[in-house]
Protein backbone atom coordinates (compact mmCIF):
# COMPACT_ATOMS: atom_id res chain seq x y z
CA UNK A 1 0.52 15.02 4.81
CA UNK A 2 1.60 12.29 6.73
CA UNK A 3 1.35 8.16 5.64
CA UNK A 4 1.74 5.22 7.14
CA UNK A 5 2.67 1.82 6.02
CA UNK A 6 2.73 -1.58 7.16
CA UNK A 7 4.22 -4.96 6.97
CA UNK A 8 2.68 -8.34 6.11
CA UNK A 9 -0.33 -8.41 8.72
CA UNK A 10 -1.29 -12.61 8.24
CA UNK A 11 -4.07 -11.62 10.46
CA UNK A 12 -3.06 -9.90 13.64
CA UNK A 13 -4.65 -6.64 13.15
CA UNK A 14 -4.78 -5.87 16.56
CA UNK A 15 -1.24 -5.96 16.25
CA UNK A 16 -0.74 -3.88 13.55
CA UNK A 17 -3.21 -0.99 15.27
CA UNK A 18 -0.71 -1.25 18.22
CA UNK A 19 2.36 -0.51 16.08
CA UNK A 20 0.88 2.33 14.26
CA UNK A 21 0.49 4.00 17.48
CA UNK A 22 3.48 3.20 18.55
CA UNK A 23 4.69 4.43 15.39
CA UNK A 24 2.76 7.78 15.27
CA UNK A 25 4.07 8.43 19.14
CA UNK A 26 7.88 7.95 17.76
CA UNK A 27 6.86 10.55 14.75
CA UNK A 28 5.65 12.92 16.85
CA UNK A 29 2.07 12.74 15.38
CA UNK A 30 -1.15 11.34 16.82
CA UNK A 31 -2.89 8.29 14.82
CA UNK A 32 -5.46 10.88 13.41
CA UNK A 33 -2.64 13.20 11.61
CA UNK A 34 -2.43 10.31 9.19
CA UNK A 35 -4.15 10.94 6.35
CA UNK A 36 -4.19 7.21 4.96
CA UNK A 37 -1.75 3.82 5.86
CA UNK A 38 -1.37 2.12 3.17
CA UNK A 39 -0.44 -2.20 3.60
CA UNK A 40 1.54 -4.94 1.24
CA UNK A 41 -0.27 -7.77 1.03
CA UNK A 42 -0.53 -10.69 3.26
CA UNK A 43 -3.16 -8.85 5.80
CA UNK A 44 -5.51 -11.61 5.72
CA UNK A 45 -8.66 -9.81 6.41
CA UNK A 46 -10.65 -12.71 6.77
CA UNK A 47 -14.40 -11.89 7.44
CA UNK A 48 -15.82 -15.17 8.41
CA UNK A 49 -14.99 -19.12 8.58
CA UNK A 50 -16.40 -19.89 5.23
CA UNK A 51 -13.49 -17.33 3.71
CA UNK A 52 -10.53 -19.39 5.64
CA UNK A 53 -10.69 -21.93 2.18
CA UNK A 54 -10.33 -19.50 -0.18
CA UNK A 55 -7.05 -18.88 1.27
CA UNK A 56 -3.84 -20.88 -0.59
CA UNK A 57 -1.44 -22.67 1.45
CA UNK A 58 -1.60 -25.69 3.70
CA UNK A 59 -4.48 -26.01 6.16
CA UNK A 60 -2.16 -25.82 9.44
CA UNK A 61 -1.29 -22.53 8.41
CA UNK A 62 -5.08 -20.92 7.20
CA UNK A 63 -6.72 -19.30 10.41
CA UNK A 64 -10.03 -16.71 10.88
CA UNK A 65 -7.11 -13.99 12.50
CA UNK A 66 -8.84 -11.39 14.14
CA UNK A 67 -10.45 -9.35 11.35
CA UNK A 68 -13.90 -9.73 12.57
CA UNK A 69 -13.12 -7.41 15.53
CA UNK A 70 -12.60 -4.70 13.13
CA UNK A 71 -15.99 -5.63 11.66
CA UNK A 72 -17.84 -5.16 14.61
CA UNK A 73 -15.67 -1.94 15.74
CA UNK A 74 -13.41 -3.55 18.82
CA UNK A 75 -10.51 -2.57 16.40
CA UNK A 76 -10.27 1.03 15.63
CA UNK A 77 -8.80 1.68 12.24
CA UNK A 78 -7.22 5.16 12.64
CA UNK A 79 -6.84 5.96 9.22
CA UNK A 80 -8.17 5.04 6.17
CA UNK A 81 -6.66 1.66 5.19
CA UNK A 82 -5.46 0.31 1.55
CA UNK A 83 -4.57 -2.88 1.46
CA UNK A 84 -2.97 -4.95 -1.80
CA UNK A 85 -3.26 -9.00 -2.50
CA UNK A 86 -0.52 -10.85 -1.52
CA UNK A 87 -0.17 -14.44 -1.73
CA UNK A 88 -2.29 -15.58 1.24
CA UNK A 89 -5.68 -13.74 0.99
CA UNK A 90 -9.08 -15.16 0.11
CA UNK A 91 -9.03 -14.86 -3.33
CA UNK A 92 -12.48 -15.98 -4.28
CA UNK A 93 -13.72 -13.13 -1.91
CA UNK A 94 -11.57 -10.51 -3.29
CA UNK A 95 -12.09 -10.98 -6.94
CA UNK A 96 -15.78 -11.23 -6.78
CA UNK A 97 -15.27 -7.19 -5.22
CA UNK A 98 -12.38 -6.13 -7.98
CA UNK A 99 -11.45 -3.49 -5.63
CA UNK A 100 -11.03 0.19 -5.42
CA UNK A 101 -10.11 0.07 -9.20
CA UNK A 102 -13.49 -0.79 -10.43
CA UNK A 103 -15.01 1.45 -7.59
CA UNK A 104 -15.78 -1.60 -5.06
CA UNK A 105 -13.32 -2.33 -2.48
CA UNK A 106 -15.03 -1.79 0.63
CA UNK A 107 -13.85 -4.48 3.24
CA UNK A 108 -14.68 -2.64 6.24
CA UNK A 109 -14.94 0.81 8.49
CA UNK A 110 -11.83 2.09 7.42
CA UNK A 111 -10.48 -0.82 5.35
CA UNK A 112 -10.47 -0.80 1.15
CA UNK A 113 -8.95 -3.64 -0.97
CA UNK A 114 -7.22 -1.54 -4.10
CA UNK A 115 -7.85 -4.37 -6.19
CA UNK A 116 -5.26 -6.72 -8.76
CA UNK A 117 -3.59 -4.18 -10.39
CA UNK A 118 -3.62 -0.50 -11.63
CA UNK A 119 -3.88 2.83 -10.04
CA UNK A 120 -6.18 4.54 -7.85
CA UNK A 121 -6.19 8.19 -5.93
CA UNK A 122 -6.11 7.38 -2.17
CA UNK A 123 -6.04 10.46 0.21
CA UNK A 124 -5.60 12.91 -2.84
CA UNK A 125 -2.04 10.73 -3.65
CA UNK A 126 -1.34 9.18 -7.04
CA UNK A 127 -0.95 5.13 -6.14
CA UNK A 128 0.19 2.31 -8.17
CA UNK A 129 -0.07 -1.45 -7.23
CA UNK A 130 0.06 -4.78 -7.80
CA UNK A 131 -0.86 -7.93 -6.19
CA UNK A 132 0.21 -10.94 -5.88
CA UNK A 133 3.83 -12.93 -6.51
CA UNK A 134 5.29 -13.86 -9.75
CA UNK A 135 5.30 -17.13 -11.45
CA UNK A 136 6.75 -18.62 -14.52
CA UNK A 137 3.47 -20.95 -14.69
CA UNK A 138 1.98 -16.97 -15.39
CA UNK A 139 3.49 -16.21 -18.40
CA UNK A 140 1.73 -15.64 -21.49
CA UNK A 141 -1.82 -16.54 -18.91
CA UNK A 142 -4.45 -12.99 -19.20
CA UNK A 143 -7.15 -14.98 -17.84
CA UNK A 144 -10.04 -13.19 -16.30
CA UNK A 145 -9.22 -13.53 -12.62
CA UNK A 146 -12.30 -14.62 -11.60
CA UNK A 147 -10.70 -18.27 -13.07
CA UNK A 148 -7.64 -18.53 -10.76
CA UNK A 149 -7.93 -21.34 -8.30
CA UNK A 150 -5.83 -22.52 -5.73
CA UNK A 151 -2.15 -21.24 -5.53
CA UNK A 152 -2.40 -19.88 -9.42
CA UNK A 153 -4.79 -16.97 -7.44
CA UNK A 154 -2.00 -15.94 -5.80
CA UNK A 155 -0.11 -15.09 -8.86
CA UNK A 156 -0.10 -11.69 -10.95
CA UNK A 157 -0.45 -11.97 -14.98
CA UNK A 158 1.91 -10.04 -17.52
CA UNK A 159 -1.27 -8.35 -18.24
CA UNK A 160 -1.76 -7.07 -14.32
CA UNK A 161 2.08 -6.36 -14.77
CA UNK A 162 1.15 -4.50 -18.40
CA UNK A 163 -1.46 -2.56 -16.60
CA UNK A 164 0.37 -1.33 -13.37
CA UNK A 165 3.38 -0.43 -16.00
CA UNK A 166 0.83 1.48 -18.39
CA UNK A 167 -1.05 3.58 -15.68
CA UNK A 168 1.83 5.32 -14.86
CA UNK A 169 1.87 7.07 -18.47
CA UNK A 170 -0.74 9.12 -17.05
CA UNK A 171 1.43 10.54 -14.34
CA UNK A 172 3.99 9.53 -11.81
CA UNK A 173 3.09 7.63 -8.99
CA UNK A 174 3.51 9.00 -5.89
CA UNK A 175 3.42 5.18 -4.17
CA UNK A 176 3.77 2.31 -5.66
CA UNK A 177 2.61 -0.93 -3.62
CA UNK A 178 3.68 -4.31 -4.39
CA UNK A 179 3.85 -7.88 -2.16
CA UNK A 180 7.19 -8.87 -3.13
CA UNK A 181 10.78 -7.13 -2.65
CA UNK A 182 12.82 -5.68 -5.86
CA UNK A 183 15.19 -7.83 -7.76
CA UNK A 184 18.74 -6.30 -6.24
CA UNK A 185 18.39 -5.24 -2.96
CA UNK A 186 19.78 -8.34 -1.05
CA UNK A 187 20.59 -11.87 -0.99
CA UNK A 188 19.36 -14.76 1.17
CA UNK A 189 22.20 -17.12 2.14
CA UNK A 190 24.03 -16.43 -1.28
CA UNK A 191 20.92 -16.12 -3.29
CA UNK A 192 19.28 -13.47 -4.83
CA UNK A 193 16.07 -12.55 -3.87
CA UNK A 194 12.84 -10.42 -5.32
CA UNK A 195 11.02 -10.04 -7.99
CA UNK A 196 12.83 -8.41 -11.62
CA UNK A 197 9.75 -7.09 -12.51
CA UNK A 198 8.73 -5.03 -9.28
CA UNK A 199 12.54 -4.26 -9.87
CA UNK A 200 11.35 -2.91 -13.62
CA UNK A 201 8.16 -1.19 -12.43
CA UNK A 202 10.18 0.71 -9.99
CA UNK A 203 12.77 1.53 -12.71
CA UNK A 204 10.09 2.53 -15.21
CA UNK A 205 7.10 4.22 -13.00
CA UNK A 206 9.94 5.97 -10.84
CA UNK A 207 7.40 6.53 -8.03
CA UNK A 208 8.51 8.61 -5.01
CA UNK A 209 7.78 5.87 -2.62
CA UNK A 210 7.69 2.18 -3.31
CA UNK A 211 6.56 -0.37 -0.35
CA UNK A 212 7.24 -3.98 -0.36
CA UNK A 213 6.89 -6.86 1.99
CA UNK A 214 6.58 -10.91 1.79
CA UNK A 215 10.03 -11.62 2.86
CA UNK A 216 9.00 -10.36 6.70
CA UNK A 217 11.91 -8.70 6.93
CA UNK A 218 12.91 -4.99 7.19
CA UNK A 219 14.92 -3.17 4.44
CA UNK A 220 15.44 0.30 2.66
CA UNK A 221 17.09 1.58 -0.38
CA UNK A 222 17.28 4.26 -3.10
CA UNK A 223 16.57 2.88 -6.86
CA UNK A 224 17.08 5.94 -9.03
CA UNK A 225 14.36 8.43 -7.81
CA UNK A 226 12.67 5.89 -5.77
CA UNK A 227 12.75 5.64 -2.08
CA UNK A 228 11.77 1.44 -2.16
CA UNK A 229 11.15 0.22 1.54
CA UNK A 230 10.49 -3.09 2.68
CA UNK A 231 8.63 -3.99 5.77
CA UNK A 232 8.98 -6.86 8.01
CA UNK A 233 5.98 -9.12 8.80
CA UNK A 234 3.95 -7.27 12.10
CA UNK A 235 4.13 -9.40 15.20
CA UNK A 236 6.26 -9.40 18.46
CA UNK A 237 8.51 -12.18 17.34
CA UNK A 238 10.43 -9.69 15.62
CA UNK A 239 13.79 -7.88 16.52
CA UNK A 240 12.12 -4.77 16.21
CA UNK A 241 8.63 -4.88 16.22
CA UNK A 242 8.55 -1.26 14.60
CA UNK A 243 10.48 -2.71 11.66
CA UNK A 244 6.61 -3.48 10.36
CA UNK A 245 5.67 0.06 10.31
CA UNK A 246 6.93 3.12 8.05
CA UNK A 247 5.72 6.84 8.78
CA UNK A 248 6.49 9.39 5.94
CA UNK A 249 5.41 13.04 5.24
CA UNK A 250 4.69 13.01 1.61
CA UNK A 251 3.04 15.47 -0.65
CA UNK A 252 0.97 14.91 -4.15
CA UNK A 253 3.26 15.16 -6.62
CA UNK A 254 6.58 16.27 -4.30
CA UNK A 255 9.76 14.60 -4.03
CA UNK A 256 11.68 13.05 -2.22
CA UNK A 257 9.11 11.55 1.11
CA UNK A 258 10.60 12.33 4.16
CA UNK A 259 10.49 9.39 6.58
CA UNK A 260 9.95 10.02 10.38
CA UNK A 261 10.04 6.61 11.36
């Protein structure tokens, strides 16, 4: 079967359509040989006005995006769509759902929110996640989400991270979805950068595909059995536009993915 991914959306999702044509043309597939595309966090589907204050962040930056267009069917989702929390979303919104996880997560034609944290069976594939970024404010906090306000929403809880971790017990993931990069991978300007306990997930869960994003910036690398790829943020600012977008062929259970684009 063939997968998509994509990059940190903040609300152009007529952008993000664009490049997964785009994408599917360099693959050699059509749009409708993808069998699910599955997004990191940051896609902003804002519904309505009244949702643009649920998002964290300072007001200049919080906008409606144009999520309502897929509502009322100007913007075609190709594929089913499974999108992950990052750490600009509107929280309130998405926690009163839960998600796929508790059997909810319907955000649009096309479009289902997975949820905080755990694993799910999308498009007959075994998939992991977890939303949100890390904080040291989280630790030791299992509060019901329903309680996080303001920027604490946009942070996962050791329990989220316990759960995620747990799930794959069960079986092996075949992706695993998180908002923020890997511990390792890179540095920024001397600095390291990511998260040590996507890093540890990886290392533990040893899914066949990992996808990553909140940096906006493109990147791919092997951890153990794990092909981890970052995606930049979609949007024509970029280098490489397609540096958003991943297509892989991928089968239940099979490994390695084989990545077309």
């Amino acid at each position: 079967m063939f997968i998509a991914a994509l990059g940190d959306i903040h609300g152009q999702w007529q952008e993000a359509m664009i490049l997964v044509e785009w994408a599917c043309v360099e693959a050699g597939i059509v749009s409708s040989d993808l069998a699910a595309i599955f997004q990191v966090g940051d896609a902003e589907a804002l519904r309505c006005e009244a949702e643009i204050t649920q998002v964290p962040g300072p007001s200049k930056y919080r906008k409606l995006g144009d999520f309502p267009h897929v509502l009322d069917g100007t913007i075609i989702i190709p594929a089913p769509l499974f999108f992950i929390a990052g750490n600009h979303e509107p929280f309130a919104a998405l926690d009163a759902d839960g998600g796929l996880v508790v059997n909810n997560g319907r955000w649009g034609d096309n479009v289902t929110y997975l949820g905080r944290a755990g694993v799910v069976i999308a498009a007959g594939l075994r998939v992991g996640f977890l939303s949100g970024i890390w904080s040291q404010k989280m630790s030791g906090l299992n509060s019901k989400v329903q309680k996080r306000e303001g920027r604490t929403a946009a942070h996962y809880t050791e329990a989220e991270l316990t759960i995620t971790l747990e799930a794959a017990k069960q079986g092996r993931y075949d992706v695993l979805i998180t908002h923020d990069w890997p511990a390792g991978l890179t540095t920024e300007q001397g600095c390291p950068v990511g998260d040590a306990n996507v890093r540890k997930l990886i290392e533990t869960t040893q899914a066949t595909l990992s996808l990553h994003g909140h940096l906006h910036a493109a990147h791919s690398e092997q951890i153990a059995e794990t092909e981890a790829a970052c995606l930049a943020m979609v949007g024509r600012h970029c280098g490489n536009p397609l540096e958003a977008v991943g297509i892989w062929q991928i089968m239940p259970g099979e490994s390695p993915a084989r990545r077309l684009v």
